[in-house]
Protein backbone atom coordinates (compact mmCIF):
# COMPACT_ATOMS: atom_id res chain seq x y z
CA UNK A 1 89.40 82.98 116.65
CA UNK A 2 88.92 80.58 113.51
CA UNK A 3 91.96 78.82 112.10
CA UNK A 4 91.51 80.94 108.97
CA UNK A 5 91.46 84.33 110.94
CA UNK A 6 94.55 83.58 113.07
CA UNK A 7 96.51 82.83 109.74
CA UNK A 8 95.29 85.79 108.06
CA UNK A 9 96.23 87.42 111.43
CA UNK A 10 99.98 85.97 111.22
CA UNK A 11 100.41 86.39 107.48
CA UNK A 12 99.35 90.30 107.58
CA UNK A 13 101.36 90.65 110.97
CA UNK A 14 104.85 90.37 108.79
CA UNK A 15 103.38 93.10 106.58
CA UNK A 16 102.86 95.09 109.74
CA UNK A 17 106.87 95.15 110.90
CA UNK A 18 108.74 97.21 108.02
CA UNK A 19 112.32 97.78 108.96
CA UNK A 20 112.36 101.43 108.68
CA UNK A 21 110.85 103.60 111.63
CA UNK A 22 107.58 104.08 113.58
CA UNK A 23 105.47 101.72 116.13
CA UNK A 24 103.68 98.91 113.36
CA UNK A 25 100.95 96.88 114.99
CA UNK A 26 98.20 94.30 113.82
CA UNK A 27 95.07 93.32 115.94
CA UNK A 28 92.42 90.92 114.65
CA UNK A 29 88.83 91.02 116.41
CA UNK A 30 87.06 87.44 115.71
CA UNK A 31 84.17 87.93 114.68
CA UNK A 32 81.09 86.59 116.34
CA UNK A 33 79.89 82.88 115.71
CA UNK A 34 81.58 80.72 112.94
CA UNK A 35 83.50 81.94 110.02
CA UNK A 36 82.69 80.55 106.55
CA UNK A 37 85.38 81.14 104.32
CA UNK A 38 85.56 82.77 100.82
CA UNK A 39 85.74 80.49 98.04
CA UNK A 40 89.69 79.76 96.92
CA UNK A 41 88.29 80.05 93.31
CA UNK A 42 86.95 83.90 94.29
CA UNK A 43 88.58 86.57 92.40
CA UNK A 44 86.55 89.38 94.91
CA UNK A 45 86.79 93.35 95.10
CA UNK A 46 86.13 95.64 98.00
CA UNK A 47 82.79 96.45 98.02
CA UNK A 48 82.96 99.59 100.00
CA UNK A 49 86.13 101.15 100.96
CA UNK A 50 87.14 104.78 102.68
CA UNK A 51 90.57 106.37 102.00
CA UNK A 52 90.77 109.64 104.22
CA UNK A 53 93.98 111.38 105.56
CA UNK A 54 95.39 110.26 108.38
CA UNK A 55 94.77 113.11 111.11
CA UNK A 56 98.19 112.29 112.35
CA UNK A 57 99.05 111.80 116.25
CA UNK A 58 99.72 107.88 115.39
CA UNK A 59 102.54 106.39 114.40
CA UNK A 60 102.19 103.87 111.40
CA UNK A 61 101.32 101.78 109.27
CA UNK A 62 98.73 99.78 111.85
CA UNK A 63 96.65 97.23 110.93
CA UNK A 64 94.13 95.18 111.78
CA UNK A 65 90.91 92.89 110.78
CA UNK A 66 87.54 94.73 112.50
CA UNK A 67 85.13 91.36 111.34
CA UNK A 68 85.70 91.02 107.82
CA UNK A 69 86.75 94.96 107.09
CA UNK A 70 90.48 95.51 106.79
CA UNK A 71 91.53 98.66 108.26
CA UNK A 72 94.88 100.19 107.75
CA UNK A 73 96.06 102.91 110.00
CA UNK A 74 98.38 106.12 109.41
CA UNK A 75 100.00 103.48 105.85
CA UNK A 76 101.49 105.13 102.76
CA UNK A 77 101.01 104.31 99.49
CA UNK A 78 104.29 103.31 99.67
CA UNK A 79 103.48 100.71 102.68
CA UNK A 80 100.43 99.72 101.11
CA UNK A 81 102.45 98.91 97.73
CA UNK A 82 105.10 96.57 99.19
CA UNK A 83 102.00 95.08 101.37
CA UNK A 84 100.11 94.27 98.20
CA UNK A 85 103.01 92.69 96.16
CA UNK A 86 105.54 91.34 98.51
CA UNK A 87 108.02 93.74 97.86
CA UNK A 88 110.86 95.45 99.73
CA UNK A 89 111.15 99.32 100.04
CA UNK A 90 113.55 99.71 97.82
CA UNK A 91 112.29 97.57 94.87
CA UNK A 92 109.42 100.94 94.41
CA UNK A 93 111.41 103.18 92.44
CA UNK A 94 110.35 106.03 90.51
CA UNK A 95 107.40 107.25 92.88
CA UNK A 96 106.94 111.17 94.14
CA UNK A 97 108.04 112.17 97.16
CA UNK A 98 104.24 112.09 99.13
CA UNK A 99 103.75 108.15 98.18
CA UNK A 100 106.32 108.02 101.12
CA UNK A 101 105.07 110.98 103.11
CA UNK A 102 101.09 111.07 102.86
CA UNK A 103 99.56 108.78 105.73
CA UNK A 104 95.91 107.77 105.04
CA UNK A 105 93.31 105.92 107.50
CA UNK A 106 91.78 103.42 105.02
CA UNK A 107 88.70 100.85 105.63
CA UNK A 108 87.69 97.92 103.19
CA UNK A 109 84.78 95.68 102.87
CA UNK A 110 85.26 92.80 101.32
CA UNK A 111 82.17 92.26 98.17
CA UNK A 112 80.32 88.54 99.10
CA UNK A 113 80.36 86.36 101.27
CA UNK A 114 83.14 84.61 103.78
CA UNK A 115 86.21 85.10 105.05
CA UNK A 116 88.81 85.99 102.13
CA UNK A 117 92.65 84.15 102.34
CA UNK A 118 95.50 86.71 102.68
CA UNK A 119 95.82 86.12 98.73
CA UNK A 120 92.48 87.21 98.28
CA UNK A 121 92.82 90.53 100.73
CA UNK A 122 95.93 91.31 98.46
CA UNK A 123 94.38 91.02 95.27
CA UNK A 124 91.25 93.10 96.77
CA UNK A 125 94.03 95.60 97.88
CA UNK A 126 95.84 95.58 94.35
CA UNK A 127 92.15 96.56 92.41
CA UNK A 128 91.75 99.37 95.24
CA UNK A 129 95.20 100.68 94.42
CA UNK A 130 94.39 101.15 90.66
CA UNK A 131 91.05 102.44 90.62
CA UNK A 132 91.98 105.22 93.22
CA UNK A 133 95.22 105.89 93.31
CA UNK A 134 95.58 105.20 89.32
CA UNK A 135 98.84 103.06 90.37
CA UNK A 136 100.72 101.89 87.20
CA UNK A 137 103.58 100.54 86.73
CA UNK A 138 106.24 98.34 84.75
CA UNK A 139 107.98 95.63 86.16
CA UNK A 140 112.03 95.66 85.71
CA UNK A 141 115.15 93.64 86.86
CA UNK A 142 117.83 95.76 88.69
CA UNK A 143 120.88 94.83 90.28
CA UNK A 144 120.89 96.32 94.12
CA UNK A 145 121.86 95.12 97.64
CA UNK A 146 120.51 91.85 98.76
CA UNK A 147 120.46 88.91 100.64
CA UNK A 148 120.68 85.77 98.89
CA UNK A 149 119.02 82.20 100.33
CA UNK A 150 120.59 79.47 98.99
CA UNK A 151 121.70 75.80 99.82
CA UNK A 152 124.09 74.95 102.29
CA UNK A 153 127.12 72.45 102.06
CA UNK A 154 124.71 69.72 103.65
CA UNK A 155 120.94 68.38 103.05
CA UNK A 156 118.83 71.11 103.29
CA UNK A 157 116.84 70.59 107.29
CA UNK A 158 113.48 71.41 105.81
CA UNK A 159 110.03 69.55 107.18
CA UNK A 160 107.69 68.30 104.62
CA UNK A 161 104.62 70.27 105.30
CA UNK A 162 101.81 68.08 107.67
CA UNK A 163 99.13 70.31 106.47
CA UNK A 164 99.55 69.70 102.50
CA UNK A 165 96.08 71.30 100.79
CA UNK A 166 95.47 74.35 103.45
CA UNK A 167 96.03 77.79 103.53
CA UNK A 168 99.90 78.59 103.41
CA UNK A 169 101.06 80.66 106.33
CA UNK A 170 104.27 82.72 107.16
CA UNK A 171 104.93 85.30 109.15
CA UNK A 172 107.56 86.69 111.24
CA UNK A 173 108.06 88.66 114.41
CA UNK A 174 111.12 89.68 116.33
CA UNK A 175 113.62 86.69 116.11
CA UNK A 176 110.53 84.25 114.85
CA UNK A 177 109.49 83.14 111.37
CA UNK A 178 106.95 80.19 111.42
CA UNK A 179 105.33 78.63 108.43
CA UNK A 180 102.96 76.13 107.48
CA UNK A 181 102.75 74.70 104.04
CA UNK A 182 104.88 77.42 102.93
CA UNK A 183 107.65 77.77 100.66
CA UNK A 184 111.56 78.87 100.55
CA UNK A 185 110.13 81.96 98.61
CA UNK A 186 107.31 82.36 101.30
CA UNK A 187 109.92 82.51 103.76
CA UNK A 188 112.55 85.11 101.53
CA UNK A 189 109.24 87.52 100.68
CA UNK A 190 108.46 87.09 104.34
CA UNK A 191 111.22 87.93 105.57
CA UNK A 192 112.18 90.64 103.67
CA UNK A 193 108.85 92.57 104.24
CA UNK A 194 109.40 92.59 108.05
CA UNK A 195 113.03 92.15 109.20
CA UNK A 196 115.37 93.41 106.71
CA UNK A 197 116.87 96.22 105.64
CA UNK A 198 117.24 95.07 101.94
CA UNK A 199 115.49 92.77 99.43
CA UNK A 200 115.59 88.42 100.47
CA UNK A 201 115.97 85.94 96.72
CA UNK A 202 115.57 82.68 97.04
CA UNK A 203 117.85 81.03 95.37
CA UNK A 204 117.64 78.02 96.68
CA UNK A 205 115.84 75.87 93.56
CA UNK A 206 113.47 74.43 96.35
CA UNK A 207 109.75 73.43 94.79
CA UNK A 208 108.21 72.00 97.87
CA UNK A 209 105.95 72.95 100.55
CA UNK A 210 107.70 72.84 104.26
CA UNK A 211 106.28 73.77 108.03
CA UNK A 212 108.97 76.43 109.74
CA UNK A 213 110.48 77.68 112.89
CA UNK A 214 113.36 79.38 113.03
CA UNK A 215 114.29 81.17 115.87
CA UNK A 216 117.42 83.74 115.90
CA UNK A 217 118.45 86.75 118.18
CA UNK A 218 117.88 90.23 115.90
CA UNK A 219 120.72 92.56 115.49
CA UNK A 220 120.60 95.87 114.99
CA UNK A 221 120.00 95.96 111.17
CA UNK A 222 116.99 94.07 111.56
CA UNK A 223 113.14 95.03 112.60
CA UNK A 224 114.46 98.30 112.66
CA UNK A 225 116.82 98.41 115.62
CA UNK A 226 113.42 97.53 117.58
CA UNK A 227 113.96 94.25 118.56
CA UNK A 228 116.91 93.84 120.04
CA UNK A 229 117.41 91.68 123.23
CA UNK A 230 116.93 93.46 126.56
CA UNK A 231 119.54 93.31 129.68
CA UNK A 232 122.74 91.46 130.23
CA UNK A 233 123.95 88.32 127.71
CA UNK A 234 122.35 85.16 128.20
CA UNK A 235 124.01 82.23 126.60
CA UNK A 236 120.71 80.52 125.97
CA UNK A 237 119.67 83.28 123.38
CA UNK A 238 119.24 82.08 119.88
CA UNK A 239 122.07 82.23 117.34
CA UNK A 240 122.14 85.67 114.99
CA UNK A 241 120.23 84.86 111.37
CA UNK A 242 122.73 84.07 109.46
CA UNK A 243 124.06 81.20 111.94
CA UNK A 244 120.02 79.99 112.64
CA UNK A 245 119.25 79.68 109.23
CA UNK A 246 122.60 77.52 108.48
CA UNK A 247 121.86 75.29 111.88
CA UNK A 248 118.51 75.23 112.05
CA UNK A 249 117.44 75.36 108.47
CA UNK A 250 120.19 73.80 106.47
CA UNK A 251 120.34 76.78 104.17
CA UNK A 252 122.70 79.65 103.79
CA UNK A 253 122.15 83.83 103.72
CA UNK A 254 124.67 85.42 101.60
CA UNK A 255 124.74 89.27 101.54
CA UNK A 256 125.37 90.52 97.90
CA UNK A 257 124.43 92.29 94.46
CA UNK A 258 121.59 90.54 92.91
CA UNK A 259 118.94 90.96 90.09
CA UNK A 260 116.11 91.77 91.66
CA UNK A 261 112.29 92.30 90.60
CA UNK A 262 111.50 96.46 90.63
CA UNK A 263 108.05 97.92 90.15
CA UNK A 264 108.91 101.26 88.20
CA UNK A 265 106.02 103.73 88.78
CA UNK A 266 104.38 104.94 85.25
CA UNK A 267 101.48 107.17 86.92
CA UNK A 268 100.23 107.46 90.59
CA UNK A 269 97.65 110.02 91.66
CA UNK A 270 96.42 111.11 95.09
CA UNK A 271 93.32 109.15 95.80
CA UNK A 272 89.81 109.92 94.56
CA UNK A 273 87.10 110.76 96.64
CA UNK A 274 85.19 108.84 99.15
């Protein structure tokens, strides 16, 4: 597997970890012989793409890369939103009832050549959204339950990046974020989409790019309840998140009311035909 695949692989793995219910997996298959990559300055569609109704049996979303075809398994509109923009469950307000419920199998070709960068998948996935589903929507600021990053009392434990220039990574799994080049609102959006039960802000005024590893032990309002440790205490576990992040980090997770970004759905329509 290419460099670029594996961080596409990582990057689309925190999409694939929601904290609400069901079994979410990501798979890449490398494809065969070297991988040219898409250029940065490509602003590419889907050239071919299926949206069918999931048959049901599976538990979702799943997704993985099949070559250069993204294929999402048993998603919702719903996942496939907060996929495409980075956003928490509950900053989609205003949607019917099925943009939860309905579960479609969906396969995407990417138009031209090379591998496309997880930005490039995402804006792919945003055009795909709109011309079939007929998602709009207005942006809004609303005050909800959060979790606010900010500075701790100290300097802030952050590594300059040692890969300035290539493709940002950062993804999460069960009591693991990592990052390269990334930044402190990488790591909140990142966060957010796979552990937490409520939106991540970074507040933190950071503007630079930093390489992370945080390691914590989940508790049960994170990944679900799905990640929790298994058998008796071990006092070599990890700290809980808000004690890694302080330590390890240098930063500080405050739970509270914050303004945060909502996408307020104007018009949504089941999708089109094949």
């Amino acid at each position: 597997m290419t460099r670029l695949l594996a961080a596409v692989t990582f990057i689309l793995f925190a999409a694939t970890f929601p904290p609400q219910g069901g079994s979410h997996v990501f798979a890449a298959q490398a494809p065969a012989g070297p991988v040219s990559t898409m250029p940065a300055v490509a602003d590419p569609s889907f050239e071919v793409a299926t949206i069918k109704p999931s048959p049901g049996g599976v538990e979702g979303p799943r997704y993985r890369l099949r070559g250069r075809t993204l294929v999402a398994v048993a998603a919702s509109l719903h996942d496939l939103i907060k996929f495409a923009y980075g956003v928490h469950a509950s900053q989609v307000v205003g949607a019917p009832a099925w943009v939860a419920s309905d579960r479609y199998d969906v396969e995407a070709v990417p138009r031209g050549e090379g591998m496309p960068n997880d930005r490039q998948f995402k804006a792919m996935l945003l055009k795909l959204l709109a011309d079939r589903f007929q998602l709009a929507f207005h942006r809004d600021q609303r005050e909800l339950p959060a979790f606010v990053i900010v500075l701790g009392s100290g300097t802030p434990k952050l590594t300059p990046t040692k890969a300035p220039g290539s493709l940002p990574v950062a993804g999460v799994g069960p009591g693991l974020f990592y990052g390269v080049n990334a930044t402190t609102t990488d790591f909140a959006t990142t966060l957010q989409g796979a552990a937490m039960d409520r939106p991540v802000v970074d507040q933190t005024g950071l503007t630079g790019r930093w390489d992370f590893r945080l390691e914590w032990t989940p508790d049960p309002s994170q990944f679900g309840g799905r990640a929790l440790p298994v058998g008796p205490s071990d006092a070599n576990r990890p700290p809980a998140l808000f004690t890694a992040i302080q330590e390890q980090l240098g930063l500080k997770l405050e739970s509270k009311r914050a303004s945060v970004d909502v996408l307020v759905i104007d018009r949504v329509e089941k999708p089109s035909d094949n």
